[in-house]
PDB file of N, CA and C in Angstrom:
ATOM      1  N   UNK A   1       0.826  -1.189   0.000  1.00  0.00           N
ATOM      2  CA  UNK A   1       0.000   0.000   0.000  1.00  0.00           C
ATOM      3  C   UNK A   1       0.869   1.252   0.000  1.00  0.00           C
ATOM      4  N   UNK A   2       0.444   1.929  -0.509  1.00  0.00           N
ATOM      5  CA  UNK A   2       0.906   3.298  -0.442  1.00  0.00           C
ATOM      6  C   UNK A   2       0.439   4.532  -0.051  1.00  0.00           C
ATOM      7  N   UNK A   3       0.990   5.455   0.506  1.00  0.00           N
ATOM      8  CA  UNK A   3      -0.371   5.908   1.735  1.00  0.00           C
ATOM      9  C   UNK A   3       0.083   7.981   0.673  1.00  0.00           C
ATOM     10  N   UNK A   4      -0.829   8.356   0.772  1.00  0.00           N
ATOM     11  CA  UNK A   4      -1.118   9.914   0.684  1.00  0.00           C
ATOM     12  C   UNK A   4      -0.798  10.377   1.777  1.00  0.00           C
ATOM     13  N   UNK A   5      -0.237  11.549   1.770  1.00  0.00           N
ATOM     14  CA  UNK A   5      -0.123  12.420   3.077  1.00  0.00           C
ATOM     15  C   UNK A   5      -0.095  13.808   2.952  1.00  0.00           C
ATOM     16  N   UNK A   6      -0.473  14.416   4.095  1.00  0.00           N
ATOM     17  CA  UNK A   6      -1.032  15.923   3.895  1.00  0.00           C
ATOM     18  C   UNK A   6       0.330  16.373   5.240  1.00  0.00           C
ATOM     19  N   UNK A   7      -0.313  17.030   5.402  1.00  0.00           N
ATOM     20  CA  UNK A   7       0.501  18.372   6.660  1.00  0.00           C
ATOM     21  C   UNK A   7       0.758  17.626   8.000  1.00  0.00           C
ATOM     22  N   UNK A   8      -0.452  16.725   7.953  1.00  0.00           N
ATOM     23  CA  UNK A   8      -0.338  16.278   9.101  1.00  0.00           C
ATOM     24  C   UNK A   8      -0.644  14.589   9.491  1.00  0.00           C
ATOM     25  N   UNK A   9       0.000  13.925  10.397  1.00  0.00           N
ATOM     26  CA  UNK A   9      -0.037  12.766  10.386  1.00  0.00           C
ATOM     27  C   UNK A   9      -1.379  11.592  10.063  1.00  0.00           C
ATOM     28  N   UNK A  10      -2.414  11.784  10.647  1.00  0.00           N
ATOM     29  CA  UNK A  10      -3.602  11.555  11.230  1.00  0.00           C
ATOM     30  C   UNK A  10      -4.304  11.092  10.038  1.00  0.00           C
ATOM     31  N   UNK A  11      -3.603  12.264   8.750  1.00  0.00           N
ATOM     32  CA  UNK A  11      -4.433  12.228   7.390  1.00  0.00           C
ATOM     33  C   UNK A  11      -3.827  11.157   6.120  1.00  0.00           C
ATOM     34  N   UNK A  12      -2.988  10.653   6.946  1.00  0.00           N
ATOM     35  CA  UNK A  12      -2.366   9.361   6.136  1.00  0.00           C
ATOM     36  C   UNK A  12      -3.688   8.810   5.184  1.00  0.00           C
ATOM     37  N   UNK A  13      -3.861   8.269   4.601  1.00  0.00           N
ATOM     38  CA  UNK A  13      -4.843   7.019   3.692  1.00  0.00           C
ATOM     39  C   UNK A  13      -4.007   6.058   3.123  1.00  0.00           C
ATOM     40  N   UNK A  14      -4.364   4.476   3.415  1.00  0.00           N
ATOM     41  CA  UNK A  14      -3.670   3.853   2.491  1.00  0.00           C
ATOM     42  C   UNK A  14      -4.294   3.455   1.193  1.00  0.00           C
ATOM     43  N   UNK A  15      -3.712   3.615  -0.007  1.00  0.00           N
ATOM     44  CA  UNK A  15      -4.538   3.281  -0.917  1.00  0.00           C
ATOM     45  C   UNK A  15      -3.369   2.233  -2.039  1.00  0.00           C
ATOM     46  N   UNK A  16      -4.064   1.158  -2.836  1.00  0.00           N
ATOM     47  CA  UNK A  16      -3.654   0.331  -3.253  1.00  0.00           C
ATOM     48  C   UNK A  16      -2.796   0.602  -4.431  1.00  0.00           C
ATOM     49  N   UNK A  17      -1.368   0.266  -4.480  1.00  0.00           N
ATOM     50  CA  UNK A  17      -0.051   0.489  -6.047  1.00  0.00           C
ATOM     51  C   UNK A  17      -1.165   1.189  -7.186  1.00  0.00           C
ATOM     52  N   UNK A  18      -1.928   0.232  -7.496  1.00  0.00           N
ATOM     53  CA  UNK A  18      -2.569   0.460  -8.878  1.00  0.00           C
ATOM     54  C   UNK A  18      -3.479   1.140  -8.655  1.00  0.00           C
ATOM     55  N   UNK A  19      -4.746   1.354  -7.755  1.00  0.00           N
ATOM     56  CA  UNK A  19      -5.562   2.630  -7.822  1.00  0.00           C
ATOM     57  C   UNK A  19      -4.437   3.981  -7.801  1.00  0.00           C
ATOM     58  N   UNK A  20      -3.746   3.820  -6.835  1.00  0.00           N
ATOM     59  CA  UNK A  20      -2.610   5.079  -6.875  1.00  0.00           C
ATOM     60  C   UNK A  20      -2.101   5.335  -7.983  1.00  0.00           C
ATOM     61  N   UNK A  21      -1.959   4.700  -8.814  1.00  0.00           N
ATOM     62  CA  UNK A  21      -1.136   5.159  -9.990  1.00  0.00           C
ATOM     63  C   UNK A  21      -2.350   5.335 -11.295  1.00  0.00           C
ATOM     64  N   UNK A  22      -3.245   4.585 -11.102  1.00  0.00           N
ATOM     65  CA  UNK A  22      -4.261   4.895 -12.361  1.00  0.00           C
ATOM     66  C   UNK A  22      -5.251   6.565 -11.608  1.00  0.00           C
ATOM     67  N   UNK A  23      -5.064   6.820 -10.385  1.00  0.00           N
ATOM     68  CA  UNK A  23      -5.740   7.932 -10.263  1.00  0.00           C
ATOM     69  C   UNK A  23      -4.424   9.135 -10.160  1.00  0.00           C
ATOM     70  N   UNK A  24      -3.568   8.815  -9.792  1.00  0.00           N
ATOM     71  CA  UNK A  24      -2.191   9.814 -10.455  1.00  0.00           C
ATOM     72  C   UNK A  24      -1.671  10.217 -12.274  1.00  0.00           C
ATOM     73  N   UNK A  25      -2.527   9.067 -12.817  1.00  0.00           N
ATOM     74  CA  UNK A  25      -2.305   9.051 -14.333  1.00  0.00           C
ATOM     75  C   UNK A  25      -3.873  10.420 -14.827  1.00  0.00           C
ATOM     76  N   UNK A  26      -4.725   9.923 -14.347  1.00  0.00           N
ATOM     77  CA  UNK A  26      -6.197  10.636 -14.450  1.00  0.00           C
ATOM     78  C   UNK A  26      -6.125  11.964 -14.591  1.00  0.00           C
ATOM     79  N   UNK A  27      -5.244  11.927 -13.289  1.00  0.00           N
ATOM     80  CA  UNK A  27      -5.072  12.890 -12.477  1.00  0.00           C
ATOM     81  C   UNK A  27      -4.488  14.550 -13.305  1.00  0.00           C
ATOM     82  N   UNK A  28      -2.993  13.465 -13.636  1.00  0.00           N
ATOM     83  CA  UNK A  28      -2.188  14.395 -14.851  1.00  0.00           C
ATOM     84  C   UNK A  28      -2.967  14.316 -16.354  1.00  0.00           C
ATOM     85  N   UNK A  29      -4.159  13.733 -16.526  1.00  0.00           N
ATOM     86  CA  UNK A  29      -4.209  13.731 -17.750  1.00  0.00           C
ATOM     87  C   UNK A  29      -5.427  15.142 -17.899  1.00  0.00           C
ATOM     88  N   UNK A  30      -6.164  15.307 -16.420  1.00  0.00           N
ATOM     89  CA  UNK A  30      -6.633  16.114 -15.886  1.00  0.00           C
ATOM     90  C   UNK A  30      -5.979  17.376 -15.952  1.00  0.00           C
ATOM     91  N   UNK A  31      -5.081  17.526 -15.773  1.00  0.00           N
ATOM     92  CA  UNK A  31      -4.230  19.077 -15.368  1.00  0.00           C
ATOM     93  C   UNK A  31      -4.549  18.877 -13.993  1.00  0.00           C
ATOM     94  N   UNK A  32      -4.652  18.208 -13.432  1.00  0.00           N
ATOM     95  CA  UNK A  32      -5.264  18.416 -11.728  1.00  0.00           C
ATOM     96  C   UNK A  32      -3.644  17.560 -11.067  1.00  0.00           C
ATOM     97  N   UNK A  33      -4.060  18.614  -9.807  1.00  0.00           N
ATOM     98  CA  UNK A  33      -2.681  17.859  -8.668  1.00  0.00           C
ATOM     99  C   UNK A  33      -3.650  16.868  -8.028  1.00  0.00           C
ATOM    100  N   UNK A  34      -2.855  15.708  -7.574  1.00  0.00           N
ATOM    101  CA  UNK A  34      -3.616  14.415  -6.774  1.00  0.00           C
ATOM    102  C   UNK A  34      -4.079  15.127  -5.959  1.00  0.00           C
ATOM    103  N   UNK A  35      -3.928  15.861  -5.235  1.00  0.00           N
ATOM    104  CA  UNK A  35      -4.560  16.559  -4.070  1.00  0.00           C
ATOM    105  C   UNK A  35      -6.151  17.073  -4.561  1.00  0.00           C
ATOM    106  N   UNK A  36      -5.900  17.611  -5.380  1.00  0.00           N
ATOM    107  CA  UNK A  36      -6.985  18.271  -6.013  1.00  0.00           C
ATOM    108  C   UNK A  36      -7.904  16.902  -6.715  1.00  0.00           C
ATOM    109  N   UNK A  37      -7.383  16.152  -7.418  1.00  0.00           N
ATOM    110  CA  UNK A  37      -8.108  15.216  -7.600  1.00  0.00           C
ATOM    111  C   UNK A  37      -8.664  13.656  -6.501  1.00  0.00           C
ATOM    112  N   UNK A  38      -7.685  13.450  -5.393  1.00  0.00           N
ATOM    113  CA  UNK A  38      -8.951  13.204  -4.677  1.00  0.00           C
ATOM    114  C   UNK A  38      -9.815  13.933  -3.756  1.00  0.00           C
ATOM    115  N   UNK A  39      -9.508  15.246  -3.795  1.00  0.00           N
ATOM    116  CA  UNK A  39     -10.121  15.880  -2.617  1.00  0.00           C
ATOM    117  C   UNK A  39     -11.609  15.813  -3.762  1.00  0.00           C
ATOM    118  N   UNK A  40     -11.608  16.121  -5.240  1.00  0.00           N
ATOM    119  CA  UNK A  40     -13.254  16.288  -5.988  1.00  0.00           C
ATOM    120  C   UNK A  40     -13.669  14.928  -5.649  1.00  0.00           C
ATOM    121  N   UNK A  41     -12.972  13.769  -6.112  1.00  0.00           N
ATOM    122  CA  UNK A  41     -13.311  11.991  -6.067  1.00  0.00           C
ATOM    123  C   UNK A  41     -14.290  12.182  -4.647  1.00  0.00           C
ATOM    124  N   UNK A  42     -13.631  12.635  -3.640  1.00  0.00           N
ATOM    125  CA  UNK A  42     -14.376  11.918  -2.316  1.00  0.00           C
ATOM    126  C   UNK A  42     -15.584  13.322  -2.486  1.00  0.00           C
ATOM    127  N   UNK A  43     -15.693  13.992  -2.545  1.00  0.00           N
ATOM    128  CA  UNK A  43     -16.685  15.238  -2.637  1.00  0.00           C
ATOM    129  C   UNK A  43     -17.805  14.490  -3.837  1.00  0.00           C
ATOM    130  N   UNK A  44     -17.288  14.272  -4.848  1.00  0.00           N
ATOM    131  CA  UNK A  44     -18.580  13.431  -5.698  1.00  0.00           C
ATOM    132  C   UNK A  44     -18.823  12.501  -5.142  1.00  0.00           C
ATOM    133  N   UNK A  45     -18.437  11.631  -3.898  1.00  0.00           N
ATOM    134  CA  UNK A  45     -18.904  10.254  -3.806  1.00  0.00           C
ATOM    135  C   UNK A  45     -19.573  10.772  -2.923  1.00  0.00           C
ATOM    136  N   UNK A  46     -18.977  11.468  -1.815  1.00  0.00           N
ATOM    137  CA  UNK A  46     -20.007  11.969  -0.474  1.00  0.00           C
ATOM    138  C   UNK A  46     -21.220  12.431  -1.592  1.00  0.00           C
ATOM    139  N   UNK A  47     -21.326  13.715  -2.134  1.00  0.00           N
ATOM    140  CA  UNK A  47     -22.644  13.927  -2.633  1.00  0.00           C
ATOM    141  C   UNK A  47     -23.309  13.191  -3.411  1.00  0.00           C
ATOM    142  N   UNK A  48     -23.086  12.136  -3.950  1.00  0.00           N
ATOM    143  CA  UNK A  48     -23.770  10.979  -4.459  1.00  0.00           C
ATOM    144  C   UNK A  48     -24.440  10.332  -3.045  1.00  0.00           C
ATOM    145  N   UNK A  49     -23.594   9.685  -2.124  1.00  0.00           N
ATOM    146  CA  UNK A  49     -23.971   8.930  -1.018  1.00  0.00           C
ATOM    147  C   UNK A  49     -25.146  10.144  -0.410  1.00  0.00           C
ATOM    148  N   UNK A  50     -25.023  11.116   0.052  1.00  0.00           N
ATOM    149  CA  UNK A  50     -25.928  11.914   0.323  1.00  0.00           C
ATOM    150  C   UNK A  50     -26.996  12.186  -0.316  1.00  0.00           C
ATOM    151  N   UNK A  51     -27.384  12.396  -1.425  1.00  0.00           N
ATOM    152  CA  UNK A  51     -28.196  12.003  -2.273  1.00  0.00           C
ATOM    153  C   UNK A  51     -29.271  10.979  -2.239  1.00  0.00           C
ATOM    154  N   UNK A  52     -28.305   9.274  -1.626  1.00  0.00           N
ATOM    155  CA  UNK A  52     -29.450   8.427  -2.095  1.00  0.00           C
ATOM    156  C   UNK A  52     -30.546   8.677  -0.434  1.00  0.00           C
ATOM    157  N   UNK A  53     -29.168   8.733   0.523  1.00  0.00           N
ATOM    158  CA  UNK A  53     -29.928   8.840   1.791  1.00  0.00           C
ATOM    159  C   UNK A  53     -31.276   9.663   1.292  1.00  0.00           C
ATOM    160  N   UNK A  54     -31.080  10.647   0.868  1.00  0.00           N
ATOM    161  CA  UNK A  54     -32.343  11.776   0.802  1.00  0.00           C
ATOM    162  C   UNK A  54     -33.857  11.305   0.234  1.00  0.00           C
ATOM    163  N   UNK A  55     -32.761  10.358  -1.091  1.00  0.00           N
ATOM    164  CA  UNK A  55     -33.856   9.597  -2.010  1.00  0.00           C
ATOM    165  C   UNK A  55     -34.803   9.055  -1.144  1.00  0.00           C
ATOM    166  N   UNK A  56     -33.909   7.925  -0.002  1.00  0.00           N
ATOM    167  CA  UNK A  56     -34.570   6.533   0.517  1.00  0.00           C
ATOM    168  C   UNK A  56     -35.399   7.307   1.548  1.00  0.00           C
ATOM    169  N   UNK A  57     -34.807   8.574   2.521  1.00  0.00           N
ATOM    170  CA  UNK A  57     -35.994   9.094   3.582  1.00  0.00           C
ATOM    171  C   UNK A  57     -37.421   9.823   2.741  1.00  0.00           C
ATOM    172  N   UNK A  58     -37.430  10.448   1.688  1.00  0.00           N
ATOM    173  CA  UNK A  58     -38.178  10.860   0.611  1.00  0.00           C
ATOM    174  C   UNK A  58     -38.892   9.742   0.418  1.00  0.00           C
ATOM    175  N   UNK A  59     -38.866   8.726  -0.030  1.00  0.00           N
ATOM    176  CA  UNK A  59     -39.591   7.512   0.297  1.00  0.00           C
ATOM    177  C   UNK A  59     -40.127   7.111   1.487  1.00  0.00           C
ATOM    178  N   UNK A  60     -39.672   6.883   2.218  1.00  0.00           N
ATOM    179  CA  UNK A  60     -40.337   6.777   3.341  1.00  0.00           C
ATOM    180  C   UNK A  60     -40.881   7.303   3.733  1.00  0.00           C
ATOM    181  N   UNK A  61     -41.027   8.850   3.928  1.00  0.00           N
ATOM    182  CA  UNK A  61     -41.871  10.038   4.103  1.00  0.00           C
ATOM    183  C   UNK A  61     -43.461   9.908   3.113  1.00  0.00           C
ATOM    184  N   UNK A  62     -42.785   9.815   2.339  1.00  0.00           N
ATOM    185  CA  UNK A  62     -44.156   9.396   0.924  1.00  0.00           C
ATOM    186  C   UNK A  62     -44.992   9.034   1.879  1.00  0.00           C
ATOM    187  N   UNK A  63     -44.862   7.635   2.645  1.00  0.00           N
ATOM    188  CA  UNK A  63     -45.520   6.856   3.304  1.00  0.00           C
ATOM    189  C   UNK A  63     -45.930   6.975   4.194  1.00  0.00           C
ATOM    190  N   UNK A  64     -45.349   7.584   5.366  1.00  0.00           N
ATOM    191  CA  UNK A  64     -45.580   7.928   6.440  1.00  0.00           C
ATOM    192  C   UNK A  64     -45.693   9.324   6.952  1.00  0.00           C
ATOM    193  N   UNK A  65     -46.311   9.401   8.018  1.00  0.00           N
ATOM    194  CA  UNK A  65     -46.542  11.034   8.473  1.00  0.00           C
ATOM    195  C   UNK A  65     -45.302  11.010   9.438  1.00  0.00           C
ATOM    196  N   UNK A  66     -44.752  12.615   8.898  1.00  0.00           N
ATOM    197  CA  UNK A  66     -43.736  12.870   9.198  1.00  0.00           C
ATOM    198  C   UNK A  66     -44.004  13.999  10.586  1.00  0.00           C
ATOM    199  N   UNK A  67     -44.636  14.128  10.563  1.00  0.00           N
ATOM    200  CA  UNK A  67     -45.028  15.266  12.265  1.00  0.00           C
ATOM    201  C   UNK A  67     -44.856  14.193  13.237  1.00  0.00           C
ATOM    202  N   UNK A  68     -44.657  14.952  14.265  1.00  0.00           N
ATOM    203  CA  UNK A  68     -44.887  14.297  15.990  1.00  0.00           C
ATOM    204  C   UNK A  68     -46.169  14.163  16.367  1.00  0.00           C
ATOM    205  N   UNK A  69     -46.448  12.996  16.916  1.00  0.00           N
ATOM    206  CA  UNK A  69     -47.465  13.723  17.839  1.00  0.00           C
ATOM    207  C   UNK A  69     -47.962  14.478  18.925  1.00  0.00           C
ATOM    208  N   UNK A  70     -48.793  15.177  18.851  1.00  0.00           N
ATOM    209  CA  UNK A  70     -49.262  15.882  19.866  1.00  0.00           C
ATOM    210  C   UNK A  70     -48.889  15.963  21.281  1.00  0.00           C
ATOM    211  N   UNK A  71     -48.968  14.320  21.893  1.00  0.00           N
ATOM    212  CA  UNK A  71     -48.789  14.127  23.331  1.00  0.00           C
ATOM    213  C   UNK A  71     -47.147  13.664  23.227  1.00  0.00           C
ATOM    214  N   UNK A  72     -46.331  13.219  22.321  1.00  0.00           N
ATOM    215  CA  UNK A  72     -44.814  13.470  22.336  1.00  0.00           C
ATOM    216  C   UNK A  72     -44.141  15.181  22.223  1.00  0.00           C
ATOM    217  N   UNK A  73     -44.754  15.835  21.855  1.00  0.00           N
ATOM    218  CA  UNK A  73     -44.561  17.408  21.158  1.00  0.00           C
ATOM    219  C   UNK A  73     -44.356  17.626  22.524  1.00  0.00           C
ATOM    220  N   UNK A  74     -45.627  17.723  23.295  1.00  0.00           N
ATOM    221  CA  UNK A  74     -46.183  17.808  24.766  1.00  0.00           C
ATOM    222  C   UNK A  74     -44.641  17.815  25.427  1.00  0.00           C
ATOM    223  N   UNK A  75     -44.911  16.479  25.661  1.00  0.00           N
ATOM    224  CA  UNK A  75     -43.714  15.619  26.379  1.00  0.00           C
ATOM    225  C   UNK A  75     -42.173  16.072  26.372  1.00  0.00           C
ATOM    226  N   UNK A  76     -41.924  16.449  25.266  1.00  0.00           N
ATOM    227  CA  UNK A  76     -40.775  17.160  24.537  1.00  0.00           C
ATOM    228  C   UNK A  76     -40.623  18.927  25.511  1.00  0.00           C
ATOM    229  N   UNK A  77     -41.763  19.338  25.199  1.00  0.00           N
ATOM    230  CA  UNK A  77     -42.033  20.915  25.600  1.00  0.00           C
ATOM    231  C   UNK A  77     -41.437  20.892  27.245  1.00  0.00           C
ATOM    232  N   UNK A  78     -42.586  19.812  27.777  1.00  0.00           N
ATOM    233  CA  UNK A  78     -42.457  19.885  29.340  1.00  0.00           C
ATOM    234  C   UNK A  78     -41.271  19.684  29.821  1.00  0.00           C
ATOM    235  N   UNK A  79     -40.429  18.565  28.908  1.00  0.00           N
ATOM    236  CA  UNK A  79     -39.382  18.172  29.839  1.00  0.00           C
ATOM    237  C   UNK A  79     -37.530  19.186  29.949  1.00  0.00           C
ATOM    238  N   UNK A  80     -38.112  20.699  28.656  1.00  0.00           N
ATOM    239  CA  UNK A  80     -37.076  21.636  28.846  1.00  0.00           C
ATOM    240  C   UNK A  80     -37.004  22.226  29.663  1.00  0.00           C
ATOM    241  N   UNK A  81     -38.228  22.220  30.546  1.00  0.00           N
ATOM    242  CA  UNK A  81     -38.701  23.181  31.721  1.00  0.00           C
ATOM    243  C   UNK A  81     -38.306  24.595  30.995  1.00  0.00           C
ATOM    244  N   UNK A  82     -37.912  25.748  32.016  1.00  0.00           N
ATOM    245  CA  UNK A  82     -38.527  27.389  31.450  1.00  0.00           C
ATOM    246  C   UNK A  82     -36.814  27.585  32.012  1.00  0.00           C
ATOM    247  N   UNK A  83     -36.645  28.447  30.614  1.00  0.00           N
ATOM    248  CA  UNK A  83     -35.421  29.251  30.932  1.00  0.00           C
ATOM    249  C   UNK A  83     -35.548  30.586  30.157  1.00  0.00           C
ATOM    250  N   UNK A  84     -34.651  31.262  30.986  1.00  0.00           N
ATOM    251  CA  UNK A  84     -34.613  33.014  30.723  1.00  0.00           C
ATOM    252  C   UNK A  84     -33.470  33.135  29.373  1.00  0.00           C
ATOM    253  N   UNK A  85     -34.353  34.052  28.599  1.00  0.00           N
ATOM    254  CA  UNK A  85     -32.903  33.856  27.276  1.00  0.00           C
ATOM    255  C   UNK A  85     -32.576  35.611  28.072  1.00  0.00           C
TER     256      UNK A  85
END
């Protein structure tokens, strides 16, 4: 493995000979520095992954009522008790 590294220790990643080198090839064929190209890679995957979450609760919502009820709302209210802003 071969690991990426930034400024600081913590941010090591190990990533495998050949992904490393086919996303270092991409990379330059890009005009992009590896840095720059995985920092977009993980930013498109997070907003993809974020995405489906949204999809699958959007579905579920379809289905179900999404309010509280009444006597949980209640329950919720009472148990902050009263404070002075």
């Amino acid at each position: 493995m071969i690991q990426y590294a930034s400024h600081k220790i913590e941010d090591y990643v190990p990533v495998s000979p050949q992904v490393f080198k086919a996303a270092g090839n991409l990379a330059k064929n890009l005009g992009m520095s590896l840095t720059d190209f995985y920092t977009n890679a993980l930013i498109s995957y997070m907003t993809k992954f974020n995405e489906n979450i949204t999809d699958i609760l959007d579905r579920i919502y379809d289905n179900e009522p999404s309010t509280i009820e009444l006597v949980l709302a209640n329950a919720q209210s009472l148990s902050l008790g009263k404070e002075s802003w």
